[in-house]
Protein backbone atom coordinates (compact mmCIF):
# COMPACT_ATOMS: atom_id res chain seq x y z
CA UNK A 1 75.60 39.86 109.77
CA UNK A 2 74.40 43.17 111.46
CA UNK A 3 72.86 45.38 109.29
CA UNK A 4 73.27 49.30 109.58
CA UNK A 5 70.06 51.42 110.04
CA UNK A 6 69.60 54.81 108.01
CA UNK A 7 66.45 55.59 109.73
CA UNK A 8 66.85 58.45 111.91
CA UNK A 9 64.13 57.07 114.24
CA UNK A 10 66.18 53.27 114.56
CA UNK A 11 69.62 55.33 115.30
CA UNK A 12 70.43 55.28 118.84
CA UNK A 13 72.86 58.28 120.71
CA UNK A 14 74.78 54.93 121.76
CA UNK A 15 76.06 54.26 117.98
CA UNK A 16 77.66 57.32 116.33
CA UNK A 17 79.76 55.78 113.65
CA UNK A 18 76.63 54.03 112.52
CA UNK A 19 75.15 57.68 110.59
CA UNK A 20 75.80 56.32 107.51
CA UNK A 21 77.78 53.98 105.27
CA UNK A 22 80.39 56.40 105.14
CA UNK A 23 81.66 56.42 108.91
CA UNK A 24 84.45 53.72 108.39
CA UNK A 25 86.16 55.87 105.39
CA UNK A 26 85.54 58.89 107.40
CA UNK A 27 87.35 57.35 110.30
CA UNK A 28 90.05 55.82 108.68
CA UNK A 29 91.25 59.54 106.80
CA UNK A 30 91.23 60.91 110.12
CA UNK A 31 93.39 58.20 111.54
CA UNK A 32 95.58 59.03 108.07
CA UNK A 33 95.42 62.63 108.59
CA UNK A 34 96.14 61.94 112.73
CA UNK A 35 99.23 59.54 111.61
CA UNK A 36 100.88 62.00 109.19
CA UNK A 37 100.18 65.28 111.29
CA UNK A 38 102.43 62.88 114.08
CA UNK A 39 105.09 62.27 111.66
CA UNK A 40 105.42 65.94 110.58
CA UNK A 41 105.71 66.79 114.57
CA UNK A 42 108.10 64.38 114.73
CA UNK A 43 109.96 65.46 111.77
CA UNK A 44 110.06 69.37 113.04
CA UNK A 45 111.18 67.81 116.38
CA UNK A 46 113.95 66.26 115.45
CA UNK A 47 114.97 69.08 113.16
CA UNK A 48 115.14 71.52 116.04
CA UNK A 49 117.17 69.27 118.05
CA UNK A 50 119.61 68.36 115.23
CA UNK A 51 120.10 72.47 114.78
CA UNK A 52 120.44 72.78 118.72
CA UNK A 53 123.13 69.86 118.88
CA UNK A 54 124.91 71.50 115.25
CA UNK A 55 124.94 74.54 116.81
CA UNK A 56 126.48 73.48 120.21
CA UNK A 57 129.20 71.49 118.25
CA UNK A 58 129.84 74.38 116.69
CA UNK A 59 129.93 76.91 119.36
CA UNK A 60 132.84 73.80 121.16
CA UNK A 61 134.90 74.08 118.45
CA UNK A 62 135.41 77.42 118.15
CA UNK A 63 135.56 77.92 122.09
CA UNK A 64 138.67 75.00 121.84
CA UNK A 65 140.07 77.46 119.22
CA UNK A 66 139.59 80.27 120.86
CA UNK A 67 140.90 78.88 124.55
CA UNK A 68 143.78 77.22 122.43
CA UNK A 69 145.21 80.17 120.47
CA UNK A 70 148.44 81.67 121.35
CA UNK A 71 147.15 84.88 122.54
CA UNK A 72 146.50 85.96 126.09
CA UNK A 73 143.65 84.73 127.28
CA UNK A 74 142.07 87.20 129.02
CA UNK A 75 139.84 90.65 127.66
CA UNK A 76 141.03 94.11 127.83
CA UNK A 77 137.64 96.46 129.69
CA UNK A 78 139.97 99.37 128.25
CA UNK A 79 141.71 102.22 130.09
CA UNK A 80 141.40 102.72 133.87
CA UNK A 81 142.02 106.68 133.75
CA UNK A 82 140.92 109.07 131.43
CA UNK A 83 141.35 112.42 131.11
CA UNK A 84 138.70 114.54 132.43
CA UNK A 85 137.42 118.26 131.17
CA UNK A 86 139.66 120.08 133.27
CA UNK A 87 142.84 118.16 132.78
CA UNK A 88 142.89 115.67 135.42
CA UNK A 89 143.11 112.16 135.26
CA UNK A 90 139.37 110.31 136.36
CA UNK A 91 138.55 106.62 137.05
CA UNK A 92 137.01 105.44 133.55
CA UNK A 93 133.53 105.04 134.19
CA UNK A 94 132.83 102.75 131.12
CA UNK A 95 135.59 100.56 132.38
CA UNK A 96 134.52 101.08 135.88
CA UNK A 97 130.96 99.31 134.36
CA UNK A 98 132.66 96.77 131.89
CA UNK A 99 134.15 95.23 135.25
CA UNK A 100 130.90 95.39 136.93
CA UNK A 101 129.39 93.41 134.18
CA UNK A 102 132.08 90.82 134.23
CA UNK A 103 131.65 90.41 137.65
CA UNK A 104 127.55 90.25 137.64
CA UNK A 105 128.30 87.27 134.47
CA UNK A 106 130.39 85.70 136.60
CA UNK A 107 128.04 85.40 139.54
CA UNK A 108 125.20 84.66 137.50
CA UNK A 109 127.09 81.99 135.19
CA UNK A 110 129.94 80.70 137.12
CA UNK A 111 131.45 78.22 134.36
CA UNK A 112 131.79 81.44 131.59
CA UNK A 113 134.83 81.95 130.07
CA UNK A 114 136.79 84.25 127.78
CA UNK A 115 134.61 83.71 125.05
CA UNK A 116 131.52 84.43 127.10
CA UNK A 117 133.47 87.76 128.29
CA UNK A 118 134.21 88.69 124.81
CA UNK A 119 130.76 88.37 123.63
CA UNK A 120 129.66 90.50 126.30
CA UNK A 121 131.90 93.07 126.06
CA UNK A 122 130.84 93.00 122.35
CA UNK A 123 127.35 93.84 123.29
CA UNK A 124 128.45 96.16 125.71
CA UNK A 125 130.25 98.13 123.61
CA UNK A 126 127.35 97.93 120.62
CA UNK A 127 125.07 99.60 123.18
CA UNK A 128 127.35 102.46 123.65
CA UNK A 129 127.93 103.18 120.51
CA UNK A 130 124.48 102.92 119.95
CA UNK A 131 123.58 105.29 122.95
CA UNK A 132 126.67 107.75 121.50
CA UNK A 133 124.51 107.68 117.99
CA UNK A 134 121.29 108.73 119.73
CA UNK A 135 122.76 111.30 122.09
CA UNK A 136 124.34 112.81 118.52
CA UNK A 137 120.94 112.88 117.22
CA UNK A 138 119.13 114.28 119.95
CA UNK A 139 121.55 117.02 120.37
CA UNK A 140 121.50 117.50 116.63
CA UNK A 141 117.73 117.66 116.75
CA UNK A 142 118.37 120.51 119.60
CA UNK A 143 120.77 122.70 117.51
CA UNK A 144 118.60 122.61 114.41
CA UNK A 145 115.57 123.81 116.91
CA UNK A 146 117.63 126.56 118.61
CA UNK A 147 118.64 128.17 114.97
């Protein structure tokens, strides 16, 4: 039976867990601590992939709806002509760039669909109205300093 040295002088640098009678506990609460720290990573892992999967079965059944339904499938990118200040009829410029945008999804994401359109035609038209709200405000924040 070995016996374990408390003199600081007897310790060698070649025998760390040999400090003091305590080492072994000490040890085995990290290897505790170590085992359920890799358990809660696992745990949050498979969490996140359980939302990714619910959340792509999701999205496939409502694109099957939505590719199923009885309605054209296709998006409208609104009018082609408008009418311009003087009367005339002019190419639609926000249709002109809806198209555009199509077009650039397309490239960059071959296998989108309607869906995919309509959600970026959603977004499209959020930033203009959000663009029409700031213009309003600027040019309300003009008026009030021209009175």
């Amino acid at each position: 039976m070995q016996q374990v040295s408390t003199n600081p002088a007897k310790i060698s640098s070649t025998e760390p867990h040999q400090t003091s009678l305590h080492a072994p506990h000490y040890r085995g609460y990290s290897l505790w601590f170590s085992a359920r720290h890799l358990a809660h990573q696992i745990v949050i892992r498979l969490l996140r992939i359980w939302c990714i999967w619910s959340g792509a079965a999701r999205s496939f059944v409502w694109h099957i709806r939505i590719q199923s339904s009885k309605e054209a499938s296709r998006v409208s990118l609104g009018p082609v002509w408008v009418q311009g200040p003087d009367g005339s009829l002019v190419e639609s410029l926000g249709t002109r760039a809806r198209a555009e945008g199509i077009r650039s999804l397309w490239a960059k994401y071959p296998w989108a669909d309607v869906v995919h359109q309509q959600i970026f035609l959603m977004g499209f038209d959020a930033g203009e109205q959000m663009y029409a709200r700031l213009h309003r405000t600027e040019t309300d924040k003009q008026s009030a300093v021209q009175s």
